[in-house]
Protein backbone atom coordinates (compact mmCIF):
# COMPACT_ATOMS: atom_id res chain seq x y z
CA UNK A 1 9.41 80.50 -38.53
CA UNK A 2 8.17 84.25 -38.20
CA UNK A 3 11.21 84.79 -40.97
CA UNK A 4 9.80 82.41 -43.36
CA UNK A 5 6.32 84.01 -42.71
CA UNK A 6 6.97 87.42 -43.28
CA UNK A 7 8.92 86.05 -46.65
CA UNK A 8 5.42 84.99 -47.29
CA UNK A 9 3.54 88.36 -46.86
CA UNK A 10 2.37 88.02 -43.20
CA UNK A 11 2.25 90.25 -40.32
CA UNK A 12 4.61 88.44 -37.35
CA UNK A 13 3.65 90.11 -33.85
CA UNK A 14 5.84 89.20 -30.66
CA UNK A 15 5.47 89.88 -27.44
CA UNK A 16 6.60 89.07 -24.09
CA UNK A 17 5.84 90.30 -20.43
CA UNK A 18 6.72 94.35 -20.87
CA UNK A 19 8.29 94.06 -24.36
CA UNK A 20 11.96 93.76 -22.22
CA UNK A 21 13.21 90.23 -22.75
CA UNK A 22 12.71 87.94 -25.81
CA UNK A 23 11.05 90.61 -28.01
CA UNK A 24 14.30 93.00 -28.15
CA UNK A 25 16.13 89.54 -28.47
CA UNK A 26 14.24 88.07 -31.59
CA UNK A 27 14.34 91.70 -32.79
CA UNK A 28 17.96 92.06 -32.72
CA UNK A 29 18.30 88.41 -34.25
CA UNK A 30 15.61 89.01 -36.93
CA UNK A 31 17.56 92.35 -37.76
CA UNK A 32 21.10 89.96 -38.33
CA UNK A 33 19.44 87.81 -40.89
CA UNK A 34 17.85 90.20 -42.84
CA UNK A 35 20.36 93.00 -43.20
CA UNK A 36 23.33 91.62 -42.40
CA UNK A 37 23.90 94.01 -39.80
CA UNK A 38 26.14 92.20 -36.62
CA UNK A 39 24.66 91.30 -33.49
CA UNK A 40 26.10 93.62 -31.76
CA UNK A 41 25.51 96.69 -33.66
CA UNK A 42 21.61 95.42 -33.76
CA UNK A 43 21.23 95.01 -30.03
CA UNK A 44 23.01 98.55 -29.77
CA UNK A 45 20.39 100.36 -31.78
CA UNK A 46 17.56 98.16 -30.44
CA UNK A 47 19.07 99.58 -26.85
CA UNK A 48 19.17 103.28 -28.05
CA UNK A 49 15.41 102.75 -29.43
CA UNK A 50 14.27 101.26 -26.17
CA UNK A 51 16.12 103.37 -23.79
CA UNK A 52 17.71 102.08 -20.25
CA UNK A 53 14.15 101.70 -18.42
CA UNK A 54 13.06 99.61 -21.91
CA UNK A 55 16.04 96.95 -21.97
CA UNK A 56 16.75 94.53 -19.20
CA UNK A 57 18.36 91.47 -22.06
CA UNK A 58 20.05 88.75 -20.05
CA UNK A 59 23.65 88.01 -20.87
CA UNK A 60 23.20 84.76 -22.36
CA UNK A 61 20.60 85.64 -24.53
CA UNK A 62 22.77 88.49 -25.52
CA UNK A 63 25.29 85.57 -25.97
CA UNK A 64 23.14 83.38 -27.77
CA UNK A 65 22.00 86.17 -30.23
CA UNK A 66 26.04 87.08 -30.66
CA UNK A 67 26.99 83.34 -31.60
CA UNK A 68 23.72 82.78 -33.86
């Protein structure tokens, strides 16, 4: 959905408690299906921009991002 909105023009916000979780996760997925780049690289450079105290992604969303 927030891909087919910002197609459209609009501002997409996310959030979730302290930014750590499902934002970073979306992020990295919204980042595969507009450039391309692989899941992995995208959670990568989502980690460097966050930093270690900013990233606390679960391994099976990890996973789930990976597979999509």
């Amino acid at each position: 959905m927030a891909l087919e909105l910002r197609k459209k023009g609009h501002v997409v916000l996310l959030h979730c408690a302290a930014g750590q979780i499902r934002t970073p996760t979306v992020a990295a997925r919204y980042t595969t299906l507009t450039t391309g780049t692989p899941a992995r690289s995208a959670l990568a450079e989502l980690r460097g921009l966050l930093g270690a105290h900013g990233w606390t992604l679960n391994p099976e969303l990890r996973q789930v991002v990976e597979q999509l």
